[in-house]
Every structure is written in structure tokens, then in C-alpha cells.
PDB file of N, CA and C in Angstrom:
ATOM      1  N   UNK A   1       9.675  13.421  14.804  1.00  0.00           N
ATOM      2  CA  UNK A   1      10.176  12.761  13.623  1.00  0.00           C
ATOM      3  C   UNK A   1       9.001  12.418  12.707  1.00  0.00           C
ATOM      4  N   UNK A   2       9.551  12.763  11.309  1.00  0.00           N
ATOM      5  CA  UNK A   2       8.308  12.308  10.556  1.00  0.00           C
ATOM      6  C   UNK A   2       8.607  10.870   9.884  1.00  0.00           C
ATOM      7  N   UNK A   3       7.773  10.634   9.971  1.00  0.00           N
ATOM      8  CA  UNK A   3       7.710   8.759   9.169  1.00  0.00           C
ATOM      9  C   UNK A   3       7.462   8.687   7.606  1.00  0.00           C
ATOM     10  N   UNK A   4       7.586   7.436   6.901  1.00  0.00           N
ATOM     11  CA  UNK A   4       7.460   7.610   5.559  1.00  0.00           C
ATOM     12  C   UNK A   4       6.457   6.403   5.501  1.00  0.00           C
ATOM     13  N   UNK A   5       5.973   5.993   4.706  1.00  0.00           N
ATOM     14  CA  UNK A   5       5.324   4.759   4.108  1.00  0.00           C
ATOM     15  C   UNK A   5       5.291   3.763   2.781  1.00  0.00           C
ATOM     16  N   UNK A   6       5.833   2.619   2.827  1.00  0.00           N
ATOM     17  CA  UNK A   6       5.772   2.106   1.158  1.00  0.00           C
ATOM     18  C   UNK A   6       4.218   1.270   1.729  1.00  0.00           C
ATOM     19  N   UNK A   7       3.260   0.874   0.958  1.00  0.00           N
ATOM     20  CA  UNK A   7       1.605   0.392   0.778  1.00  0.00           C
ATOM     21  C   UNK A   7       1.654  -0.188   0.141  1.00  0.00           C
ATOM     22  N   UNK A   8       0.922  -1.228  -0.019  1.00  0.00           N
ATOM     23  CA  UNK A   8       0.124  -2.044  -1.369  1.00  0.00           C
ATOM     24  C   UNK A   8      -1.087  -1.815  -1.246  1.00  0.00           C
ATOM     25  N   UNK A   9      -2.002  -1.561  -2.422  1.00  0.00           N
ATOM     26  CA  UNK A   9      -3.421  -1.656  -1.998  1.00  0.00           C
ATOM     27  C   UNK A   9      -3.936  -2.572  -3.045  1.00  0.00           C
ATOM     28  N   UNK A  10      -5.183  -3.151  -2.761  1.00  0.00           N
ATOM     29  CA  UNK A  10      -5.948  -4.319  -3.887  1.00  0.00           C
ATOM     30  C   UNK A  10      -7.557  -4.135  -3.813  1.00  0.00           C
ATOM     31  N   UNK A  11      -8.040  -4.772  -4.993  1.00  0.00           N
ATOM     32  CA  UNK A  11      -9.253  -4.244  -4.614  1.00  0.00           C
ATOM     33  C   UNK A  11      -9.906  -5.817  -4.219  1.00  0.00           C
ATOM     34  N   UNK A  12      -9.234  -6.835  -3.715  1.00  0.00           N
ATOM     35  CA  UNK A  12     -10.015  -8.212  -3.648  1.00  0.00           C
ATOM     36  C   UNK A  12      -9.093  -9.176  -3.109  1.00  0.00           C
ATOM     37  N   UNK A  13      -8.858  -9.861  -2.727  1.00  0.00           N
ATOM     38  CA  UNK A  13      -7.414 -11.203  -1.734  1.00  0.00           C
ATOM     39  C   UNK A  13      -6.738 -11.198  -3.782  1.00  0.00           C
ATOM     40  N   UNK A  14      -5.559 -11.096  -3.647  1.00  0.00           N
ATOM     41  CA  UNK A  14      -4.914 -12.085  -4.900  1.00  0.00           C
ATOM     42  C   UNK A  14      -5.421 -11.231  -6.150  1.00  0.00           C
ATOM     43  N   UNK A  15      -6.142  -9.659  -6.020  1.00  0.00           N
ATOM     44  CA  UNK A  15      -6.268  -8.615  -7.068  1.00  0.00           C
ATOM     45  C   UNK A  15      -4.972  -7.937  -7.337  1.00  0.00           C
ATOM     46  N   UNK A  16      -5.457  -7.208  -8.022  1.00  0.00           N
ATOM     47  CA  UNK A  16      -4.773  -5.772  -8.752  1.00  0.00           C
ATOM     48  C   UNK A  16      -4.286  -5.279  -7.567  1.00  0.00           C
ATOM     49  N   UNK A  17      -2.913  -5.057  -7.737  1.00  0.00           N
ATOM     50  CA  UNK A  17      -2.033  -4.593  -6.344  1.00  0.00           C
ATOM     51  C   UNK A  17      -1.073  -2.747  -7.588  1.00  0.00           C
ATOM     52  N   UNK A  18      -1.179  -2.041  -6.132  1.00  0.00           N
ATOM     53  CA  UNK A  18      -0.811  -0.659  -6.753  1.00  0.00           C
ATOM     54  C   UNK A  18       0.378  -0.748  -5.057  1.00  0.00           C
ATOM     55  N   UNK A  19       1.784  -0.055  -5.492  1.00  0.00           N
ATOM     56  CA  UNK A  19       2.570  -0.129  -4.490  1.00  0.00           C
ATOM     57  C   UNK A  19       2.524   1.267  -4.957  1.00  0.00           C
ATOM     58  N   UNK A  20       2.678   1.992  -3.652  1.00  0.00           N
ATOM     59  CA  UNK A  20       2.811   3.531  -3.417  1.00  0.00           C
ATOM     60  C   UNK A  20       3.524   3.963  -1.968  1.00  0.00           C
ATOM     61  N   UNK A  21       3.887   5.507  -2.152  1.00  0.00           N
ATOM     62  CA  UNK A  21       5.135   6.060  -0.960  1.00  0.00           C
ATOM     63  C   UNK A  21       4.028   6.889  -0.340  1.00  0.00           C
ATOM     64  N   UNK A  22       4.298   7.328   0.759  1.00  0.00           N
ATOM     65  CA  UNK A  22       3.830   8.426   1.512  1.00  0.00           C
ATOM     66  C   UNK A  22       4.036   8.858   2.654  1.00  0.00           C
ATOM     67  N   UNK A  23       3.759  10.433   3.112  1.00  0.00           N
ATOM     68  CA  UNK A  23       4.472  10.435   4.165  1.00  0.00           C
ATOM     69  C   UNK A  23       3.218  10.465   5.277  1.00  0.00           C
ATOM     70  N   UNK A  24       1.559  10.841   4.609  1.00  0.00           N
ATOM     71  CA  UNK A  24       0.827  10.359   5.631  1.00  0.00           C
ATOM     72  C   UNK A  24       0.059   9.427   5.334  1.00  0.00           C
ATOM     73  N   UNK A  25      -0.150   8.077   5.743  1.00  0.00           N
ATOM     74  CA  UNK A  25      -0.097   6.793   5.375  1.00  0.00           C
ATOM     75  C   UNK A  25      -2.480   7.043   5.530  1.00  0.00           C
ATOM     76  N   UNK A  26      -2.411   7.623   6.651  1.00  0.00           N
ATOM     77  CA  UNK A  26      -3.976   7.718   6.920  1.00  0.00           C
ATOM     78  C   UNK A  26      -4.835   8.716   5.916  1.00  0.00           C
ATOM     79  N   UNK A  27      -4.686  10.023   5.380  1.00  0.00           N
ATOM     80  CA  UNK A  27      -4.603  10.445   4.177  1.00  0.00           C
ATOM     81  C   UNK A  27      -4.627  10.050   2.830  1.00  0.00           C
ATOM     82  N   UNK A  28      -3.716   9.207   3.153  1.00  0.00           N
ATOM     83  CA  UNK A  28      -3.376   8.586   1.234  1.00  0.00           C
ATOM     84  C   UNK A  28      -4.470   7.567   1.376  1.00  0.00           C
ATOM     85  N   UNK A  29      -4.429   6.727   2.091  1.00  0.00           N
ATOM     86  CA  UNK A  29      -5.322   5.327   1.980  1.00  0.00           C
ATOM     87  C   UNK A  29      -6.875   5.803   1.876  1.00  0.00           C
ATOM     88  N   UNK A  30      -7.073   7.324   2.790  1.00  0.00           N
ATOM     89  CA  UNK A  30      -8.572   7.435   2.584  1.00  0.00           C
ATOM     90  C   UNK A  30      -9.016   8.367   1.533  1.00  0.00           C
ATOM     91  N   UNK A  31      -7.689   8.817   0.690  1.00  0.00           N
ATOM     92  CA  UNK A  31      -7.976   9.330  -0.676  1.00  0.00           C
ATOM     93  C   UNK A  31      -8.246   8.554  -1.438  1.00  0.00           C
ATOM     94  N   UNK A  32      -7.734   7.435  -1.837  1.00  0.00           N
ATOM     95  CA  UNK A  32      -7.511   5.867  -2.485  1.00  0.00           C
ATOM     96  C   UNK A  32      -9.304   5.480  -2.139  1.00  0.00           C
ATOM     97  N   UNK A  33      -9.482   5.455  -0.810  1.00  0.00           N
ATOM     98  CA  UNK A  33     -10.628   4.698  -0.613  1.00  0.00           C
ATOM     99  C   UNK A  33     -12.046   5.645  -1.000  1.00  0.00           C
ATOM    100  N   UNK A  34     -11.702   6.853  -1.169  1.00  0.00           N
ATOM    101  CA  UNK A  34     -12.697   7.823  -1.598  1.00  0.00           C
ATOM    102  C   UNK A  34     -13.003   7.875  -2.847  1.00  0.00           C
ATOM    103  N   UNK A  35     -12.148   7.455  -3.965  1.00  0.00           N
ATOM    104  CA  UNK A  35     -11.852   7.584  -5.579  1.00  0.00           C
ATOM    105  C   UNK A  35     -11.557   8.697  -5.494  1.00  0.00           C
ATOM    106  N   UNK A  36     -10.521   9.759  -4.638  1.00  0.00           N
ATOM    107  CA  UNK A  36     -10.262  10.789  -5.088  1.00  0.00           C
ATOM    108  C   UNK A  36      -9.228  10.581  -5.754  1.00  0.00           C
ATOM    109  N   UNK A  37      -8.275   9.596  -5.363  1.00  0.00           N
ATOM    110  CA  UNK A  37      -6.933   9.967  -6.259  1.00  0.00           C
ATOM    111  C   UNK A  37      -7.185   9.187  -7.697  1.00  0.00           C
ATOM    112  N   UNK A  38      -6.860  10.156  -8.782  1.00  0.00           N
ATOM    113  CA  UNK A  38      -6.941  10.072  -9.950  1.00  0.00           C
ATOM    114  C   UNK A  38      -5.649   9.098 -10.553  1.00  0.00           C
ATOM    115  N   UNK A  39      -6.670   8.179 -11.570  1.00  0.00           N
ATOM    116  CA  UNK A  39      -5.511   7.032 -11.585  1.00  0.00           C
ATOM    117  C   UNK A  39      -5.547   5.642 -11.524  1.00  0.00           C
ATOM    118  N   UNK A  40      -4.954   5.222 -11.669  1.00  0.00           N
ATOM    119  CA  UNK A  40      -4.665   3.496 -10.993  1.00  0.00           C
ATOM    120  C   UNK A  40      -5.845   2.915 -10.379  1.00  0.00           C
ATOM    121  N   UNK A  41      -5.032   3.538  -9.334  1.00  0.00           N
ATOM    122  CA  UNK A  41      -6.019   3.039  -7.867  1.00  0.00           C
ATOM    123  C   UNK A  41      -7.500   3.508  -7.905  1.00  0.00           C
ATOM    124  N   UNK A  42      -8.019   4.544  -8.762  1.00  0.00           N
ATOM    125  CA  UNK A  42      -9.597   4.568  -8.972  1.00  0.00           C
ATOM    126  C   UNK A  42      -9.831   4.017 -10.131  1.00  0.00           C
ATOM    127  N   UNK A  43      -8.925   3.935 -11.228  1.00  0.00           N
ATOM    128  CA  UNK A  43      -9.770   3.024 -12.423  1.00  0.00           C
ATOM    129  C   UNK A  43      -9.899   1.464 -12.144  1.00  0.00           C
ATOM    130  N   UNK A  44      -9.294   0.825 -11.100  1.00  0.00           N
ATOM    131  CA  UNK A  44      -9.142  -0.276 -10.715  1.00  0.00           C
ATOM    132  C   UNK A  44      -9.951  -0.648  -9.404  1.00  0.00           C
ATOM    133  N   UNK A  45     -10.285   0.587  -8.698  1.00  0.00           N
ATOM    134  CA  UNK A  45     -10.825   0.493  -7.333  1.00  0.00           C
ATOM    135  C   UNK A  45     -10.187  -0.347  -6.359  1.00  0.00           C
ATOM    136  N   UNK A  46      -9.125  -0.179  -6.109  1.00  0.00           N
ATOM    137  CA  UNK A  46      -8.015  -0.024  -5.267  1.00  0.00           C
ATOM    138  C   UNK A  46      -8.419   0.461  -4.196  1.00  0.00           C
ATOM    139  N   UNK A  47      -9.346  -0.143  -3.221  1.00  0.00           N
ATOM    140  CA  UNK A  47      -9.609   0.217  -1.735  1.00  0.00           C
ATOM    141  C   UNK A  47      -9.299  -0.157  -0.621  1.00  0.00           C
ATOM    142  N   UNK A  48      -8.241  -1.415  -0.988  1.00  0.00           N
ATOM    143  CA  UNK A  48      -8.104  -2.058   0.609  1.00  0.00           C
ATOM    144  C   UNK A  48      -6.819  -2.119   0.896  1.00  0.00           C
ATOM    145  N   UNK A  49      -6.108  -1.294   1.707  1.00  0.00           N
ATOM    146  CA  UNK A  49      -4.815  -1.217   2.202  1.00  0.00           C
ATOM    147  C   UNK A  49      -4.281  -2.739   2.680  1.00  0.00           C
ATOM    148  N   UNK A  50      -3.568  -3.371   1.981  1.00  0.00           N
ATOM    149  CA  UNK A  50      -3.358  -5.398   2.792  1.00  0.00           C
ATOM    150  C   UNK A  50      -1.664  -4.932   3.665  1.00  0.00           C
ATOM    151  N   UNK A  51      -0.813  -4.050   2.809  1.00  0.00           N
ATOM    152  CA  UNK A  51       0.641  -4.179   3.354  1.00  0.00           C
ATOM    153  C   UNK A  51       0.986  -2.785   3.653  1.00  0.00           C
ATOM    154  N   UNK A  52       1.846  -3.002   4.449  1.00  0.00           N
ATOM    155  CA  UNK A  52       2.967  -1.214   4.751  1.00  0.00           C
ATOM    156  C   UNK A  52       3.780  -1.216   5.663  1.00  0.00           C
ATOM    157  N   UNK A  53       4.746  -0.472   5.157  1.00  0.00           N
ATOM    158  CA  UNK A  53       6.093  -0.878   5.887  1.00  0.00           C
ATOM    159  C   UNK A  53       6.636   0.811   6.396  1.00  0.00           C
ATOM    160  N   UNK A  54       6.926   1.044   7.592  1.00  0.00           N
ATOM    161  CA  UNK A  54       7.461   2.151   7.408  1.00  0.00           C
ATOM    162  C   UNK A  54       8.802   2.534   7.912  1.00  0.00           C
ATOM    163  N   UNK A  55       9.069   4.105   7.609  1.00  0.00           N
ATOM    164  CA  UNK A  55      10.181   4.047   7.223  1.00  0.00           C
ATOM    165  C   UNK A  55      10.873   5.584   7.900  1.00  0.00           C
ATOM    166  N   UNK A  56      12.098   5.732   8.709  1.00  0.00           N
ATOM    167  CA  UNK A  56      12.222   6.959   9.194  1.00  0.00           C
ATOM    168  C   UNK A  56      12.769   8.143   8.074  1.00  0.00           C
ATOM    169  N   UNK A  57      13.408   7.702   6.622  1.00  0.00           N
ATOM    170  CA  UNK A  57      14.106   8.319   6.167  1.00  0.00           C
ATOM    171  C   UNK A  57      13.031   8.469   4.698  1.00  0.00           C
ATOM    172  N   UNK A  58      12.621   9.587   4.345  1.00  0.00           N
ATOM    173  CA  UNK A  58      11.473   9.123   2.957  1.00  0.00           C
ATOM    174  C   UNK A  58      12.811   8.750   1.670  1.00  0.00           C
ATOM    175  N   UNK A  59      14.055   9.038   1.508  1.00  0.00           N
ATOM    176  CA  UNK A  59      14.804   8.727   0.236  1.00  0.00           C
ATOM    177  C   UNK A  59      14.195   7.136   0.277  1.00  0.00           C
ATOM    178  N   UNK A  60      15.102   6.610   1.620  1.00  0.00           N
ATOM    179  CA  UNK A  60      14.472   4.916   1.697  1.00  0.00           C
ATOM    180  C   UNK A  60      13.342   4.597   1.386  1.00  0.00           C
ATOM    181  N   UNK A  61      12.078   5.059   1.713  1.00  0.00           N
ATOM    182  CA  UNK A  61      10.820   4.805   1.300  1.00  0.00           C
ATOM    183  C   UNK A  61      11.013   5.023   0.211  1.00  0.00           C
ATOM    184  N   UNK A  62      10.947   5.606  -0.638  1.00  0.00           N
ATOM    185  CA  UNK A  62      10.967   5.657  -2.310  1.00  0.00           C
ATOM    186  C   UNK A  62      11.629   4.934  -2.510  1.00  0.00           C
ATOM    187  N   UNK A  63      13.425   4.312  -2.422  1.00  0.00           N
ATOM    188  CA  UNK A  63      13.764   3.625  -3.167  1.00  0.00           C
ATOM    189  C   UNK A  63      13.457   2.123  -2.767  1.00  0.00           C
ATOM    190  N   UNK A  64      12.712   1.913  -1.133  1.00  0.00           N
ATOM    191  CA  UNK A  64      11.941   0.473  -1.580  1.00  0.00           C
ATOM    192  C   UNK A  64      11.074   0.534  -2.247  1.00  0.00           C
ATOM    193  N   UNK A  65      10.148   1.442  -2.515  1.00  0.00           N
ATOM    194  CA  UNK A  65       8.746   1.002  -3.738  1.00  0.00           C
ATOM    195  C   UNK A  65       9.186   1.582  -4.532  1.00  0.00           C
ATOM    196  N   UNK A  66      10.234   1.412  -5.322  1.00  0.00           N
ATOM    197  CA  UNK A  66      10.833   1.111  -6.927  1.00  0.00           C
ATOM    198  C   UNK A  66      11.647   0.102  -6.825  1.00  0.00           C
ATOM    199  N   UNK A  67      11.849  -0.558  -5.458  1.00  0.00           N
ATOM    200  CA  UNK A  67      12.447  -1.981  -5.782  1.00  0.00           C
ATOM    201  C   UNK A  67      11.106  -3.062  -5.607  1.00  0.00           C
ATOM    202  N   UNK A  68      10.204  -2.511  -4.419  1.00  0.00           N
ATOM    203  CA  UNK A  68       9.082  -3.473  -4.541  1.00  0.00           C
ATOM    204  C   UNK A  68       7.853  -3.404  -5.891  1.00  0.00           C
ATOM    205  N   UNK A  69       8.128  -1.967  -6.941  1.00  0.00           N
ATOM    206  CA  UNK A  69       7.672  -2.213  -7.662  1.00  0.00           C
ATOM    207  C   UNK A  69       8.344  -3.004  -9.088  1.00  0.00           C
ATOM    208  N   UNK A  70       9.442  -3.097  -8.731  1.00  0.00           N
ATOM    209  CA  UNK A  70      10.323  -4.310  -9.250  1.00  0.00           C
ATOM    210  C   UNK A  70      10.192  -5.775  -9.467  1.00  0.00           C
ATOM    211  N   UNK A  71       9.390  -6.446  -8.481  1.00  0.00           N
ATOM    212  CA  UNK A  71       8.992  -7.716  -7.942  1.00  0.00           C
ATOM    213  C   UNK A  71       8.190  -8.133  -8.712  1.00  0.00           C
ATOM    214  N   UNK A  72       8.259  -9.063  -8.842  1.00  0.00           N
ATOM    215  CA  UNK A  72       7.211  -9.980  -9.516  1.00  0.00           C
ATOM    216  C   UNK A  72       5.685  -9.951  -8.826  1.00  0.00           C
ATOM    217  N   UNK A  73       4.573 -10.612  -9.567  1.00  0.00           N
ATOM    218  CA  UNK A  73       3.133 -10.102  -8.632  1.00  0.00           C
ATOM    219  C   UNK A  73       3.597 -11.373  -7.167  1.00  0.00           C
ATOM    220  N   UNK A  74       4.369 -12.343  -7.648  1.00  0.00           N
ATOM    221  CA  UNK A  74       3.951 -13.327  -6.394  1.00  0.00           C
ATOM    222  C   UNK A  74       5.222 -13.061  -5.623  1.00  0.00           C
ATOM    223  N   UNK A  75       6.432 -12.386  -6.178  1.00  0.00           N
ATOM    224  CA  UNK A  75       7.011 -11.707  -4.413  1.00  0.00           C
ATOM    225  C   UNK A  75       6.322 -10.100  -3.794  1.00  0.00           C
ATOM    226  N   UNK A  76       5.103  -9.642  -4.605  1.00  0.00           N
ATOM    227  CA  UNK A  76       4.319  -8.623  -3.719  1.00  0.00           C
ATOM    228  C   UNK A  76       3.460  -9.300  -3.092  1.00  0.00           C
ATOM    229  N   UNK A  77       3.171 -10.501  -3.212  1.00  0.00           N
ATOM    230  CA  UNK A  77       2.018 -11.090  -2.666  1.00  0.00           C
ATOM    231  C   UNK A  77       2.907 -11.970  -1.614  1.00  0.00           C
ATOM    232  N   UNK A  78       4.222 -12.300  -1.843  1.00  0.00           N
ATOM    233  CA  UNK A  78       4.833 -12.946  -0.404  1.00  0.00           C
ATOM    234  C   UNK A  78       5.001 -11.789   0.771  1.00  0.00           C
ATOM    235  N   UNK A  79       5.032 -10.779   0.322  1.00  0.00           N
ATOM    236  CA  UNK A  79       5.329  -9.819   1.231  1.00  0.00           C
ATOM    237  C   UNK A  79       4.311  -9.590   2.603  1.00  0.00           C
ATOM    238  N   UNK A  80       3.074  -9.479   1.088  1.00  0.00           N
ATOM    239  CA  UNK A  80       1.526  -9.438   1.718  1.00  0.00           C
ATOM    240  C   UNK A  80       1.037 -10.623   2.783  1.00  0.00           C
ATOM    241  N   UNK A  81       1.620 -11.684   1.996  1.00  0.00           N
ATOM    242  CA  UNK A  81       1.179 -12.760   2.819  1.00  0.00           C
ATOM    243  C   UNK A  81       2.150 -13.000   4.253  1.00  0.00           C
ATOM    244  N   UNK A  82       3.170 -12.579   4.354  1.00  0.00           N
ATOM    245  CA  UNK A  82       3.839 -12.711   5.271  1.00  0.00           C
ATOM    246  C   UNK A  82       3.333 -11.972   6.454  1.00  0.00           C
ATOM    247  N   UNK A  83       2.988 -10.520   6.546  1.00  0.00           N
ATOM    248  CA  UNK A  83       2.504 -10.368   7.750  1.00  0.00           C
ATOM    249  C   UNK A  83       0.685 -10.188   7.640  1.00  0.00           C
ATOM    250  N   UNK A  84       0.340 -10.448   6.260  1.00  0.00           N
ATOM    251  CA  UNK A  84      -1.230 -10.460   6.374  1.00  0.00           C
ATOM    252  C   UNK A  84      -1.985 -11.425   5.522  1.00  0.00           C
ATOM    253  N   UNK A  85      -1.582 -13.231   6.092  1.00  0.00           N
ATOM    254  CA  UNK A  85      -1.865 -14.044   5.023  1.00  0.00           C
ATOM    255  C   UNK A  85      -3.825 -14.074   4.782  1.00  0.00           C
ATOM    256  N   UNK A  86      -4.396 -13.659   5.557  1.00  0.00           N
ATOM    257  CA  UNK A  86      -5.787 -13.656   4.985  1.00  0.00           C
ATOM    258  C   UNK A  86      -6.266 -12.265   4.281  1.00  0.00           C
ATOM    259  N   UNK A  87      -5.064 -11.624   3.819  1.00  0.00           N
ATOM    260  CA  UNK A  87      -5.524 -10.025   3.041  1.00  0.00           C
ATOM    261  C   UNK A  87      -6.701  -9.534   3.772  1.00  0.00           C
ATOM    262  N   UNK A  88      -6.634  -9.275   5.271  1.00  0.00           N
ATOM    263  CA  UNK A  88      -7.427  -8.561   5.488  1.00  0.00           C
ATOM    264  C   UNK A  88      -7.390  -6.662   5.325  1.00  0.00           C
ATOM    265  N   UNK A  89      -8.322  -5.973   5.557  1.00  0.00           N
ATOM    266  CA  UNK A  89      -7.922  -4.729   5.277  1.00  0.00           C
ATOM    267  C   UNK A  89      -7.457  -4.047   6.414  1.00  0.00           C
ATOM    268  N   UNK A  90      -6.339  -3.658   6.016  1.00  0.00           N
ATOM    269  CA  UNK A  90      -5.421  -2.732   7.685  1.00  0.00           C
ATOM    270  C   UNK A  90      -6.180  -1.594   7.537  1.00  0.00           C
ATOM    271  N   UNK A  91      -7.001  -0.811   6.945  1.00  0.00           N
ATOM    272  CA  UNK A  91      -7.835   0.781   7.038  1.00  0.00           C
ATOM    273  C   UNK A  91      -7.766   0.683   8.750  1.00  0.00           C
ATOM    274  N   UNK A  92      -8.796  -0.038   9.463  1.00  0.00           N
ATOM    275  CA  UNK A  92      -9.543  -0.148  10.702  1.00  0.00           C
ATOM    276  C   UNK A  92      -8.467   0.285  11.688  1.00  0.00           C
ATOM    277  N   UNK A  93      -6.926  -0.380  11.151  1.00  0.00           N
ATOM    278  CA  UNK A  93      -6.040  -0.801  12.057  1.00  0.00           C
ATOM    279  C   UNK A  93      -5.280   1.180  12.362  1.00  0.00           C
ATOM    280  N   UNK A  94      -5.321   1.494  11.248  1.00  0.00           N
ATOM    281  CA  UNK A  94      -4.143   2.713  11.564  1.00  0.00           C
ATOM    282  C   UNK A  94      -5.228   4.005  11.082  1.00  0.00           C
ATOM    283  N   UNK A  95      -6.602   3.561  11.082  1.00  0.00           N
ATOM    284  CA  UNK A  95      -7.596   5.194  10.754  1.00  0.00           C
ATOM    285  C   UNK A  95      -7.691   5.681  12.245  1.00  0.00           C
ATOM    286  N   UNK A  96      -7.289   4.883  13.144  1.00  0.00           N
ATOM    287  CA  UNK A  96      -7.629   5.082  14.635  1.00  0.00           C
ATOM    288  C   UNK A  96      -9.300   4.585  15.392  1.00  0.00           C
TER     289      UNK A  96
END
């Protein structure tokens, strides 16, 4: 089975937050963290993965990050804070 991913990434605790889909969660984050992906997340430097939720079906993944990009900055940041209240960076946790 393949998995999906909705992310937040920031470049600082309480920064610039970019919500994004994917279906390989280790890939995307170390494109993001490389400045390869063109965009957002490199004009902002968007390197630290804080949230991610995943997901068995990718339609679902997409249509939560167009509802979580819906949210206000402080219900993306309740989200964040709920399972990662010191914004640490998950990279370490899922690069293996």
C-alpha cells in the first residue's frame, strides 16, 4: 500500500508555514531542505518539517491540505502544537 502525506514546513518555531501533499514524505522534505524545490519553500527557506499526517487514500490527502490550507495561521499552529509543541524538526525522525 502506498501512503500519502499532508506537511507543514517553517523556517523558525512560530515562522512562515508552507502546507504541502505527497506521496513520498522523505523526498519532498529533502528537496525542500536542499533549495531544490522552486518556490515558496526556497524563497522563504522553508527547512524544517514541524507536522504530518498521513494518509492511505492520496484524494484525502489533497483535500485535507486545501482544508488545512484554509485555516487560519493559529489553527496551523494548533495542529503543530498539538503533537509537536516545542517545533522541533521531525527530518531526523522519518530520514531513517
Amino acid at each position: 500500500m502506498r501512503f500519502s502525506f499532508v506537511y507543514l514546513m517553517t523556517n523558525r518555531p512560530n515562522g512562515v508555514l508552507y502546507c504541502g501533499v505527497t506521496t513520498d514524505l522523505v523526498r519532498r522534505v529533502a528537496e525542500h531542505r536542499a533549495g531544490a524545490a522552486p518556490g515558496f519553500t526556497k524563497r522563504y527557506g522553508l527547512k524544517t518539517l514541524v507536522w504530518f499526517e498521513t494518509h492511505e487514500d492520496i484524494a484525502v490527502a489533497i483535500a485535507r491540505e486545501k482544508a488545512i490550507k484554509h485555516l487560519t495561521r493559529a489553527e496551523k499552529a494548533r495542529l503543530i502544537l498539538r503533537d509537536n509543541p516545542d517545533w522541533r524538526d521531525l527530518w531526523p525522525e522519518i530520514s531513517g
